[in-house]
PDB file of N, CA and C in Angstrom:
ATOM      1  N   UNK A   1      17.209   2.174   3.702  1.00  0.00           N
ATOM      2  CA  UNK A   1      16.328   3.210   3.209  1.00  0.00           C
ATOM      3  C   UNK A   1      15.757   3.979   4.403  1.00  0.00           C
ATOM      4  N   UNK A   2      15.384   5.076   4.057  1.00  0.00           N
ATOM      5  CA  UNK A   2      14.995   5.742   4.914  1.00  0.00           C
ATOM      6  C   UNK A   2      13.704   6.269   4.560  1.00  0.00           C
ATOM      7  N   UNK A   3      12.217   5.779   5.371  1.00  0.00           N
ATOM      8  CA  UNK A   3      10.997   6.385   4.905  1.00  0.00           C
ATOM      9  C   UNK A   3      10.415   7.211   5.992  1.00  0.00           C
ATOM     10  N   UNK A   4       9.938   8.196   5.687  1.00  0.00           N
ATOM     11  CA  UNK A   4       8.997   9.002   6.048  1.00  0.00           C
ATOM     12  C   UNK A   4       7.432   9.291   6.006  1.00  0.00           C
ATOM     13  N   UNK A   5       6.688   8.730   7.238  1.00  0.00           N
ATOM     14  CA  UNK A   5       5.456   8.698   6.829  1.00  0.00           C
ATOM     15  C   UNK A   5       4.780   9.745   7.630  1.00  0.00           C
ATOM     16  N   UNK A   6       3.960  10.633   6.524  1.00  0.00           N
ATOM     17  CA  UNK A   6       2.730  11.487   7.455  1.00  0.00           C
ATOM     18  C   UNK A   6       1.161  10.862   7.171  1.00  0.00           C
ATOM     19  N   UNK A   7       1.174  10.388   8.740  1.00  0.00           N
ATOM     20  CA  UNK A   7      -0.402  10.457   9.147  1.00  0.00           C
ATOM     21  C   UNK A   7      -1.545  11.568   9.442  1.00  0.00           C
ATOM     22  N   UNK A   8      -2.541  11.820   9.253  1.00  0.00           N
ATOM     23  CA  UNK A   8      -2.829  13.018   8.667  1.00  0.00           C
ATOM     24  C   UNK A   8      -4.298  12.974   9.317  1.00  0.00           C
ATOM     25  N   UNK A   9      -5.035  11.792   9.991  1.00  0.00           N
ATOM     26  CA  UNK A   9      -6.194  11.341  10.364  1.00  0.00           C
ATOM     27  C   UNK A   9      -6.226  10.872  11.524  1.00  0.00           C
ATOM     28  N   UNK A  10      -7.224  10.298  12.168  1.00  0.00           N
ATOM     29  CA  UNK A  10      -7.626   9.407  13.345  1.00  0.00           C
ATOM     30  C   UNK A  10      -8.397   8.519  13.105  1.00  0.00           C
ATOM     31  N   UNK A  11      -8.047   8.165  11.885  1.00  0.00           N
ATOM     32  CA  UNK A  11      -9.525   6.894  11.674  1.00  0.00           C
ATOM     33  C   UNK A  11      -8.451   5.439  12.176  1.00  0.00           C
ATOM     34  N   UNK A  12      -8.858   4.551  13.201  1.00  0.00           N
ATOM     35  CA  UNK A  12      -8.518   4.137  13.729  1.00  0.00           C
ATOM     36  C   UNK A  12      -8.008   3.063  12.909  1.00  0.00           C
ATOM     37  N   UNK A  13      -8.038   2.611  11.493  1.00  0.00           N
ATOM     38  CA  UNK A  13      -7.184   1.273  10.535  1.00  0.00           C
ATOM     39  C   UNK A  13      -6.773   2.150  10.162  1.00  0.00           C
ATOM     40  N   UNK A  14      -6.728   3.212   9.645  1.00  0.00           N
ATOM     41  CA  UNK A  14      -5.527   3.623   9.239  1.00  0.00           C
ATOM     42  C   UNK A  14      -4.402   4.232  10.425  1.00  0.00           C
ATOM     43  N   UNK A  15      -5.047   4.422  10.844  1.00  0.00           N
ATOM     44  CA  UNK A  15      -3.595   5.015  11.814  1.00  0.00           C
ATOM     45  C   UNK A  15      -2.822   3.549  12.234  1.00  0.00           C
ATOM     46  N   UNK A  16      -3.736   2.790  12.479  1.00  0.00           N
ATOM     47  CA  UNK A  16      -3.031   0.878  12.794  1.00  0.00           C
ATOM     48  C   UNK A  16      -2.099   0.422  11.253  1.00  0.00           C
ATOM     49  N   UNK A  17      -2.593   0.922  10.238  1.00  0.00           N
ATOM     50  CA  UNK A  17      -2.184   0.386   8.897  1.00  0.00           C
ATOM     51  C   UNK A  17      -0.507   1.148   8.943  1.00  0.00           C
ATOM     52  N   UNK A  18      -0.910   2.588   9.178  1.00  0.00           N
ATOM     53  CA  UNK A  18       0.319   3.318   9.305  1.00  0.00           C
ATOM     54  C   UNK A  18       1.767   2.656  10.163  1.00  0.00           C
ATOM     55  N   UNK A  19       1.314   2.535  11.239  1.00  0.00           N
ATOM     56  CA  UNK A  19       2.204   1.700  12.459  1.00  0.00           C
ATOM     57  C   UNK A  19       2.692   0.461  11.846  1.00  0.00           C
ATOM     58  N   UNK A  20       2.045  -0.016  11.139  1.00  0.00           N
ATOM     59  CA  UNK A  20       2.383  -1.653  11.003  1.00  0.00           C
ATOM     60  C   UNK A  20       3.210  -1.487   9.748  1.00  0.00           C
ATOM     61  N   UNK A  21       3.240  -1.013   9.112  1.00  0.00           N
ATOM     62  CA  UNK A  21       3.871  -0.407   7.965  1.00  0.00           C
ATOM     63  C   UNK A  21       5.225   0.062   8.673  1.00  0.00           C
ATOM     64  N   UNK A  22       5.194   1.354  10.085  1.00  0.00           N
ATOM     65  CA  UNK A  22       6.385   1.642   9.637  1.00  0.00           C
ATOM     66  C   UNK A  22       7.194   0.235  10.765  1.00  0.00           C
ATOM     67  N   UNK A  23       6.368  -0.533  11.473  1.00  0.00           N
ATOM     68  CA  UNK A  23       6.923  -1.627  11.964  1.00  0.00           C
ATOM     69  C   UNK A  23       7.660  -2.939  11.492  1.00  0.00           C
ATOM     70  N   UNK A  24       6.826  -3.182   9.818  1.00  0.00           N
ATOM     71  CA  UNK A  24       7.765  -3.733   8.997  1.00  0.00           C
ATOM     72  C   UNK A  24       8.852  -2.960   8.804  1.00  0.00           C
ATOM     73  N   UNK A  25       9.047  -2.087   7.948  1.00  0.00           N
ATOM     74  CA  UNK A  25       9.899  -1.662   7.682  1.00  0.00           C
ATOM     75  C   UNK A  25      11.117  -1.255   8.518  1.00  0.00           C
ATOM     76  N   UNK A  26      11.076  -1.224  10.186  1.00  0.00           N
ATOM     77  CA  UNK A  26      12.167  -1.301  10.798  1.00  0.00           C
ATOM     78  C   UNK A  26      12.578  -2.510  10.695  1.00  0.00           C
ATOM     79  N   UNK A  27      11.672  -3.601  10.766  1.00  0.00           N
ATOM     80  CA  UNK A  27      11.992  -4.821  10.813  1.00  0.00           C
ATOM     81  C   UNK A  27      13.027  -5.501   9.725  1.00  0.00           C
ATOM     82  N   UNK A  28      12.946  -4.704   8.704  1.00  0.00           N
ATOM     83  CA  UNK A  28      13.640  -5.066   7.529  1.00  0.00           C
ATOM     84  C   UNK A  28      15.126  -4.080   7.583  1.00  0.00           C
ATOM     85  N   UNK A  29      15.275  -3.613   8.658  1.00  0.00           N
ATOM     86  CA  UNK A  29      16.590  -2.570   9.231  1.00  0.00           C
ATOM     87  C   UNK A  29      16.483  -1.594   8.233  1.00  0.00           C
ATOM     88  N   UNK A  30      15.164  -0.997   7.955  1.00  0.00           N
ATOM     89  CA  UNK A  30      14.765   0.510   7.271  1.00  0.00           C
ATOM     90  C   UNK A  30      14.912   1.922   9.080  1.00  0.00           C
ATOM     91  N   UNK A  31      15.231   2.913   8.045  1.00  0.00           N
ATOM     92  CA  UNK A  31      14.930   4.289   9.052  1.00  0.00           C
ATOM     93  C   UNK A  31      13.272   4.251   9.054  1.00  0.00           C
ATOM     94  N   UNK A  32      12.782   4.698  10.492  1.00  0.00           N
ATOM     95  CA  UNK A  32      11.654   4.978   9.592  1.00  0.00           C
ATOM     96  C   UNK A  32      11.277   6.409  10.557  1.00  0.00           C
ATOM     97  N   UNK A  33      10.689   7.467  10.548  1.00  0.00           N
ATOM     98  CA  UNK A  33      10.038   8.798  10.879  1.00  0.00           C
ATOM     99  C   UNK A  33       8.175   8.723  10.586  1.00  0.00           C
ATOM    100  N   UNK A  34       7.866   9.210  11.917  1.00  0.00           N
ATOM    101  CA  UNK A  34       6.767   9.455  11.998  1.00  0.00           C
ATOM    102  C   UNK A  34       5.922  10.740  11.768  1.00  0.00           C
ATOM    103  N   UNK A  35       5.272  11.323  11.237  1.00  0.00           N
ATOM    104  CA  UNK A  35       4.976  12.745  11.372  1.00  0.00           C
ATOM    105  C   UNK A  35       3.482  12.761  11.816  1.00  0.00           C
ATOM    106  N   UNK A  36       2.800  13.263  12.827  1.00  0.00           N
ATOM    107  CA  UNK A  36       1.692  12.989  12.936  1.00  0.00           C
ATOM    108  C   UNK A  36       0.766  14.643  12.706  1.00  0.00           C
ATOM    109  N   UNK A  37       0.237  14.466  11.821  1.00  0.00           N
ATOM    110  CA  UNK A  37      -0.494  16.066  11.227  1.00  0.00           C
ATOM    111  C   UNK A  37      -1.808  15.949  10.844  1.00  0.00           C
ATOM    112  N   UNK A  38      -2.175  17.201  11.227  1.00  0.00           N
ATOM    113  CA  UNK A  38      -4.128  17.771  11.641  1.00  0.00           C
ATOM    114  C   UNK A  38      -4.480  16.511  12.533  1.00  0.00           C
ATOM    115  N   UNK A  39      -5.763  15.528  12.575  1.00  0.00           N
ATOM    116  CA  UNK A  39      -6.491  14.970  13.245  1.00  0.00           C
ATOM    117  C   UNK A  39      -5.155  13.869  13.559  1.00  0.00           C
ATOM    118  N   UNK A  40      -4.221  13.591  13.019  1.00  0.00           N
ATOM    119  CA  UNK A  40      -3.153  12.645  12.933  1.00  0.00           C
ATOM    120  C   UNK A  40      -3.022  12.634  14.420  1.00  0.00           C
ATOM    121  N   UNK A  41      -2.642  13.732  15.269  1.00  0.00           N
ATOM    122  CA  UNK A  41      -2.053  13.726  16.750  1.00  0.00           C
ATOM    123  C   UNK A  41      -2.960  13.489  17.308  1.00  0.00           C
ATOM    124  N   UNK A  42      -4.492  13.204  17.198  1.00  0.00           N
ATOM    125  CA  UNK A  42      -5.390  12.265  17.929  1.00  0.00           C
ATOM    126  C   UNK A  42      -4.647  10.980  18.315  1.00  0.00           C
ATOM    127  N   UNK A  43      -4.122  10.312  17.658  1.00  0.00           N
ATOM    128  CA  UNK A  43      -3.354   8.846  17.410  1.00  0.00           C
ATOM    129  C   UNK A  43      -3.259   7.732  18.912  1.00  0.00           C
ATOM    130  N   UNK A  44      -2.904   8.907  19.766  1.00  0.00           N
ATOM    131  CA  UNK A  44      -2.202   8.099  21.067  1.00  0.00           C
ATOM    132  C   UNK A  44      -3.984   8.183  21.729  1.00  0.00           C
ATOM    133  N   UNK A  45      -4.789   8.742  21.429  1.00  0.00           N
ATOM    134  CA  UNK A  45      -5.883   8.588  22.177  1.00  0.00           C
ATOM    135  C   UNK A  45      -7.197   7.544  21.804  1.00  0.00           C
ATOM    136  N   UNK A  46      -6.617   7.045  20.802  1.00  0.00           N
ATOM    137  CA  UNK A  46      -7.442   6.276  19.741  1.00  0.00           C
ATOM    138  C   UNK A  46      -7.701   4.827  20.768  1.00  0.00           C
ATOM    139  N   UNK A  47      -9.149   5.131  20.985  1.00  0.00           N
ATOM    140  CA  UNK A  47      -9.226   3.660  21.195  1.00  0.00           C
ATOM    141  C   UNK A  47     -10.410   2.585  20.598  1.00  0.00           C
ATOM    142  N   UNK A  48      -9.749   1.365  19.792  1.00  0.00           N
ATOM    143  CA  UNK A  48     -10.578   0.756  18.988  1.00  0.00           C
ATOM    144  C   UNK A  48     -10.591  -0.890  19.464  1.00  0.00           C
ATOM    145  N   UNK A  49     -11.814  -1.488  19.267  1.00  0.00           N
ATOM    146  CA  UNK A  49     -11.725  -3.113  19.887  1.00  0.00           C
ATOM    147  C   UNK A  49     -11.303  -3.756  18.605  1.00  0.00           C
ATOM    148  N   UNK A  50     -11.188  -3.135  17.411  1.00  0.00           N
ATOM    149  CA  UNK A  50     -10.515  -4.236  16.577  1.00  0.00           C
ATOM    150  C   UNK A  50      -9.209  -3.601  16.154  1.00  0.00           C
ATOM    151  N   UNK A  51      -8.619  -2.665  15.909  1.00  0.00           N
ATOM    152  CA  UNK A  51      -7.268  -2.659  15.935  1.00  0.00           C
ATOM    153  C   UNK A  51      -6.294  -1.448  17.030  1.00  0.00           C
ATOM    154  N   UNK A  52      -5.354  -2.620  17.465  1.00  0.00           N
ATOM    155  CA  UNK A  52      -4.747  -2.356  18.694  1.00  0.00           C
ATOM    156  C   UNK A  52      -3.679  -1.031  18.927  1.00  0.00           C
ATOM    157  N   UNK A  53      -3.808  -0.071  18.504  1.00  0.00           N
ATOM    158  CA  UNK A  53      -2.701   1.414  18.064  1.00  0.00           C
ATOM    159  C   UNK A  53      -2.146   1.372  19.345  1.00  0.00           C
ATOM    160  N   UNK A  54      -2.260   1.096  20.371  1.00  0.00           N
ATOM    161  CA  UNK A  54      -1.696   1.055  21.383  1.00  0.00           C
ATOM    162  C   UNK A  54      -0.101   0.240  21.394  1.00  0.00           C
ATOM    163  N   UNK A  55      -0.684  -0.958  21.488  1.00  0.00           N
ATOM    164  CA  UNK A  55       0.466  -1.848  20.731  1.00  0.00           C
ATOM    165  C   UNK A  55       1.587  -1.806  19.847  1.00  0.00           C
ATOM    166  N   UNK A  56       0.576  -1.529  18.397  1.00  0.00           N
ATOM    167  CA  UNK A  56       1.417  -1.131  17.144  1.00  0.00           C
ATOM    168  C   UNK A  56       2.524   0.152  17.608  1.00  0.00           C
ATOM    169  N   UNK A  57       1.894   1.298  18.549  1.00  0.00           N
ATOM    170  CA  UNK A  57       2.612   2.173  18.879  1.00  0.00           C
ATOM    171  C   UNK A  57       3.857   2.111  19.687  1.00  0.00           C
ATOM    172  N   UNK A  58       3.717   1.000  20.643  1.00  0.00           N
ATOM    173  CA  UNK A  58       4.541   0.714  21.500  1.00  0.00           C
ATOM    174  C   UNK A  58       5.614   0.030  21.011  1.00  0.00           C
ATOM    175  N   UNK A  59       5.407  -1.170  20.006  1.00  0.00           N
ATOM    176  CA  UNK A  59       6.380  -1.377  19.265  1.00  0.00           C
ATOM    177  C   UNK A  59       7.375  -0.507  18.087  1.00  0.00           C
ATOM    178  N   UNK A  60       6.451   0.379  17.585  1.00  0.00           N
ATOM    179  CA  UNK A  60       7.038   1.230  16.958  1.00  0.00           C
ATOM    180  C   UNK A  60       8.171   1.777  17.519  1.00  0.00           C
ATOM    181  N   UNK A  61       7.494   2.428  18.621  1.00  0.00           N
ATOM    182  CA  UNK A  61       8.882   3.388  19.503  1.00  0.00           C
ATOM    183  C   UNK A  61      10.213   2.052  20.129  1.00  0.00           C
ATOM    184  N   UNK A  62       9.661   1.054  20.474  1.00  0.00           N
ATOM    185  CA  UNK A  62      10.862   0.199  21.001  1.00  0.00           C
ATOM    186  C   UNK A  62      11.748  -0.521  19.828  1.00  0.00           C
ATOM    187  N   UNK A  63      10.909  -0.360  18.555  1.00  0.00           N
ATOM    188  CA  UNK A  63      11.848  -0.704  17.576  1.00  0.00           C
ATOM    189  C   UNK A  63      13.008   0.119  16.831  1.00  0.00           C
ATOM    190  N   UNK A  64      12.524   1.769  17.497  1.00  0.00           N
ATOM    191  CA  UNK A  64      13.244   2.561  17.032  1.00  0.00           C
ATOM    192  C   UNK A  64      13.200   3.350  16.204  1.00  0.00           C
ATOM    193  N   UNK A  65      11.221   3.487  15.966  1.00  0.00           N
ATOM    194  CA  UNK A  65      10.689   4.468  14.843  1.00  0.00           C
ATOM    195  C   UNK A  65      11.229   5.309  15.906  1.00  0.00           C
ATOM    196  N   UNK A  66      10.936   6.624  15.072  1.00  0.00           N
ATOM    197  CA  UNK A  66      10.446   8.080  15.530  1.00  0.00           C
ATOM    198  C   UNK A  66       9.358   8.823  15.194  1.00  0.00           C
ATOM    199  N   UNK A  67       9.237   9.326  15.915  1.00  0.00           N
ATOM    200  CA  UNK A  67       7.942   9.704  16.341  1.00  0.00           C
ATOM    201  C   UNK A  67       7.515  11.445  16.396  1.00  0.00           C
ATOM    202  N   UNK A  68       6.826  12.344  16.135  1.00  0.00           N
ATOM    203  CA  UNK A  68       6.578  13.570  16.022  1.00  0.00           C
ATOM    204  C   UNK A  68       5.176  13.957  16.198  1.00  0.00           C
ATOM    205  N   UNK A  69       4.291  14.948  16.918  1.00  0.00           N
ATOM    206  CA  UNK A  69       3.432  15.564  16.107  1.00  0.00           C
ATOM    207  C   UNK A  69       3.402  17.068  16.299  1.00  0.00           C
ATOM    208  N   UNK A  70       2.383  17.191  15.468  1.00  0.00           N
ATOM    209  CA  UNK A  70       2.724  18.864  15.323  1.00  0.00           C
ATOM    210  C   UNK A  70       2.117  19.802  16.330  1.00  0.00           C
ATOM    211  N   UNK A  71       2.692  20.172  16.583  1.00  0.00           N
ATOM    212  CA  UNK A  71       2.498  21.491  18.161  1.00  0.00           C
ATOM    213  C   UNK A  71       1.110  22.101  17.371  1.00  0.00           C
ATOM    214  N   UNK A  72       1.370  22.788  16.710  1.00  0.00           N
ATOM    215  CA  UNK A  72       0.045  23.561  15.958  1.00  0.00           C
ATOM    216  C   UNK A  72      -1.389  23.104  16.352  1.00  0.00           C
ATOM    217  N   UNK A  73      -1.231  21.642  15.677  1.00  0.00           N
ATOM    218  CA  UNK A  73      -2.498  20.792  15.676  1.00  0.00           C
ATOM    219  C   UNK A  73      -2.964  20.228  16.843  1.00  0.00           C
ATOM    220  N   UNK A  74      -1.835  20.018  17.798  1.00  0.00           N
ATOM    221  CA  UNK A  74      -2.172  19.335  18.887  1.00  0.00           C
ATOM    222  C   UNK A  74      -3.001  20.862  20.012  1.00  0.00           C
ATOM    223  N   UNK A  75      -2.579  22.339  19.322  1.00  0.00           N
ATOM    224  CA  UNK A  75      -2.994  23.128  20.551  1.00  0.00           C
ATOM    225  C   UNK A  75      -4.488  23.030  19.434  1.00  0.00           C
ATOM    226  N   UNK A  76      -4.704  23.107  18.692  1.00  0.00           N
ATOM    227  CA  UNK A  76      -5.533  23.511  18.083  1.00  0.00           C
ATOM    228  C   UNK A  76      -7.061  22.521  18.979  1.00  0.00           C
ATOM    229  N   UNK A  77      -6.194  21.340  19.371  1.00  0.00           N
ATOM    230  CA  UNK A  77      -7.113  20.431  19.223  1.00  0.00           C
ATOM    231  C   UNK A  77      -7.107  20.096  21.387  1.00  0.00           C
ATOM    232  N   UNK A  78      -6.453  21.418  22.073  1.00  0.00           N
ATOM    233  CA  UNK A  78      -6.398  21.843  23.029  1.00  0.00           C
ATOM    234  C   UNK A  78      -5.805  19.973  23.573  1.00  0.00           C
ATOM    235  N   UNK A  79      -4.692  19.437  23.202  1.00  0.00           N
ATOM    236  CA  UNK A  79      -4.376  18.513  23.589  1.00  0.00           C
ATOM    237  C   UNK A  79      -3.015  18.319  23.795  1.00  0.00           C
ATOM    238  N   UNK A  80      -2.069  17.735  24.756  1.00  0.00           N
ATOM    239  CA  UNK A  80      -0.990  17.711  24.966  1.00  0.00           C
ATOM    240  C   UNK A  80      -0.022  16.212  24.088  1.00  0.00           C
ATOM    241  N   UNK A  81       1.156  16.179  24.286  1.00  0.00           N
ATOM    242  CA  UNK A  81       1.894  14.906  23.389  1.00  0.00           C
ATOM    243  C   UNK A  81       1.839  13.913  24.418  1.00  0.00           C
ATOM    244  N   UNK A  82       1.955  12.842  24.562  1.00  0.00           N
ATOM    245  CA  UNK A  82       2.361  11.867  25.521  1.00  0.00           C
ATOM    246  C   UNK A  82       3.699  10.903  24.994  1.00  0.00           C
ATOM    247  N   UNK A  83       3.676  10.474  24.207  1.00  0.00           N
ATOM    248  CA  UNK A  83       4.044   9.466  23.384  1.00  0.00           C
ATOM    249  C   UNK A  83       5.166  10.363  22.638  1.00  0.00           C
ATOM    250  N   UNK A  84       4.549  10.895  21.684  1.00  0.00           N
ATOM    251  CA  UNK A  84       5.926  11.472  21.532  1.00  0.00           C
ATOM    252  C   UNK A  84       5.898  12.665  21.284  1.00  0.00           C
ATOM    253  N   UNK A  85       6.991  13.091  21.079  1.00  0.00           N
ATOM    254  CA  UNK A  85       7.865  14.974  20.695  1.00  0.00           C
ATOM    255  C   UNK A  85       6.527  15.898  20.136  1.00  0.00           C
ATOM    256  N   UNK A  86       6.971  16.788  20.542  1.00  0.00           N
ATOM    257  CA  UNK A  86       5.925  18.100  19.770  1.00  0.00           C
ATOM    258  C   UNK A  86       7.095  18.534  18.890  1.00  0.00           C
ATOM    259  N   UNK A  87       6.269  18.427  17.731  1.00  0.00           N
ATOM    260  CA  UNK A  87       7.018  18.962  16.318  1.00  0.00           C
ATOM    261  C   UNK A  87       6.938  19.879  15.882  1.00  0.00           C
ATOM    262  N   UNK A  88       7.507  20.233  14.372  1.00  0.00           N
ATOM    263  CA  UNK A  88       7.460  21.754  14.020  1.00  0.00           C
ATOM    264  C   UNK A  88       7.210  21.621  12.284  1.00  0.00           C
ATOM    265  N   UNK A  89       6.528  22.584  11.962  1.00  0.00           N
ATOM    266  CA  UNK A  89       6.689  22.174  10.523  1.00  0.00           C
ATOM    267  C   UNK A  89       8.009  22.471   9.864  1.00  0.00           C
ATOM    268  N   UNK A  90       8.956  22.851  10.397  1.00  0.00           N
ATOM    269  CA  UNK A  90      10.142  22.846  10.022  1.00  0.00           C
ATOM    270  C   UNK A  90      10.781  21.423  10.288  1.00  0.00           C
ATOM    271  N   UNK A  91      10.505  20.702  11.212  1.00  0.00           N
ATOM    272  CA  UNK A  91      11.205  19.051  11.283  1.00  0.00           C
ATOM    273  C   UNK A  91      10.577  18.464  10.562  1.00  0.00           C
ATOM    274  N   UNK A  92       8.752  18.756   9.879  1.00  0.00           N
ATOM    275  CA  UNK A  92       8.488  18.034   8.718  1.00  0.00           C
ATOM    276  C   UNK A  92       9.338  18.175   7.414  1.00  0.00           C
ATOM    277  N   UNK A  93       9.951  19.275   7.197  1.00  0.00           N
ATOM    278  CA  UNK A  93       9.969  19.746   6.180  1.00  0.00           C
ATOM    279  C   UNK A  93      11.713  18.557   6.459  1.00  0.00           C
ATOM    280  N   UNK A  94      12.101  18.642   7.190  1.00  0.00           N
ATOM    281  CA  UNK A  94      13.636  18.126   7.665  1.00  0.00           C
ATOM    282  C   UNK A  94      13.225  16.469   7.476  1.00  0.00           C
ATOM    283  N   UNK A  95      12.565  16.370   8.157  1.00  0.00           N
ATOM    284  CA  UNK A  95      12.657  14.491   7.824  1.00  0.00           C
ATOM    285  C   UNK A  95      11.866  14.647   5.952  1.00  0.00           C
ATOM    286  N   UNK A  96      11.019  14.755   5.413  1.00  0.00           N
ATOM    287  CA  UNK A  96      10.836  14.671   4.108  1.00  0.00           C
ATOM    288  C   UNK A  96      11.711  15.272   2.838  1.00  0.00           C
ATOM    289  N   UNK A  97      12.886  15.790   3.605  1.00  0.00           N
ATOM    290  CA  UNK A  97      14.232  16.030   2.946  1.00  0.00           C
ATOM    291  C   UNK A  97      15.011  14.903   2.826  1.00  0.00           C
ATOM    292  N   UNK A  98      14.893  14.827   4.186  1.00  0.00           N
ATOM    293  CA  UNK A  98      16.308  13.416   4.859  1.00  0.00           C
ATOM    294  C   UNK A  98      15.458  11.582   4.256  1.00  0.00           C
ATOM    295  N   UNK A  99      14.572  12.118   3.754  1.00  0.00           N
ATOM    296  CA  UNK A  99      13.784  10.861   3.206  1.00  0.00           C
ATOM    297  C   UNK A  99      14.049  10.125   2.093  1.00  0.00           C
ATOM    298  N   UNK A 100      14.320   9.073   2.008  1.00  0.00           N
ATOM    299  CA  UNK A 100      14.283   8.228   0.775  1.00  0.00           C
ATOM    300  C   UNK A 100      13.018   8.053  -0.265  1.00  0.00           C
ATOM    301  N   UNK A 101      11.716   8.117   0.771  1.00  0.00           N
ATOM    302  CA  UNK A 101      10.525   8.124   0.086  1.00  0.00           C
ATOM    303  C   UNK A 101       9.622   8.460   1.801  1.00  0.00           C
ATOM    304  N   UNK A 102       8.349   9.273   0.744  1.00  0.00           N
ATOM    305  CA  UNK A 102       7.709   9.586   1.786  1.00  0.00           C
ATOM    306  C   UNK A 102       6.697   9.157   1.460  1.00  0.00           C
ATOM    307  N   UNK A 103       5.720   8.865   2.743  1.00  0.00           N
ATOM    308  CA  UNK A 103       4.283   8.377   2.136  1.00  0.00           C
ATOM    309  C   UNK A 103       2.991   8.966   3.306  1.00  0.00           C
ATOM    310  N   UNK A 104       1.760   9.588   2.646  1.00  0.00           N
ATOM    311  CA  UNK A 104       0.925  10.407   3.425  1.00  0.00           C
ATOM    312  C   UNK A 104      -0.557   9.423   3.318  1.00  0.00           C
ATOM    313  N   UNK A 105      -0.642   9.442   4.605  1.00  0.00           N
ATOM    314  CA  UNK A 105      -1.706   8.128   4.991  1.00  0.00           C
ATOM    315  C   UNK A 105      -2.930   9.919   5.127  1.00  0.00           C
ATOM    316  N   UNK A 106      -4.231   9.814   5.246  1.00  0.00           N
ATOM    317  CA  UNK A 106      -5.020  10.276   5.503  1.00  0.00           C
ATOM    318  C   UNK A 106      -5.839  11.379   4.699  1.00  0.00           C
TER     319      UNK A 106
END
């Protein structure tokens, strides 16, 4: 299967809930796509003492999620990508095509 998830926030369990989610689901040899939109591309700057996005993130990418956020939001929010790709709302629109199921955290 192939899922598609847009994160949409920076509240720091959910963006951890998001990760771990799409971390099962590689685990279970699922596709999985990241989309990170509005406060969503905060994500890589998130830092919380009870859940670890750092981590969850790092595994994500070495398991072979993918990863996106949106150029728009990230200038909006005068911030650059680190982690991953600057996106387009046209590759949202492309992975929630190419999706088996999509799911919007925020």
């Amino acid at each position: 299967m192939k899922l598609g998830i847009v994160l949409n926030t920076n509240a720091p369990e959910t963006a951890w809930n998001a990760l771990r989610l799409g971390n099962e689901a590689l685990s279970k040899g699922n596709e999985v796509s990241m989309f990170l939109l509005g406060s969503g591309v905060e994500m890589e700057n998130i830092k919380d003492e009870d859940f670890d996005i750092r981590g969850v993130l790092s595994k994500f990418s070495q398991s072979g999620g993918t990863l996106g956020a949106c150029g728009t939001c990230l200038s909006l929010r005068h911030q650059e990508a680190k982690v991953c790709p600057i996106s387009t709302m046209s590759e949202l629109v492309e992975m929630i095509t190419e999706s088996d199921r999509v799911i919007t955290l925020g």
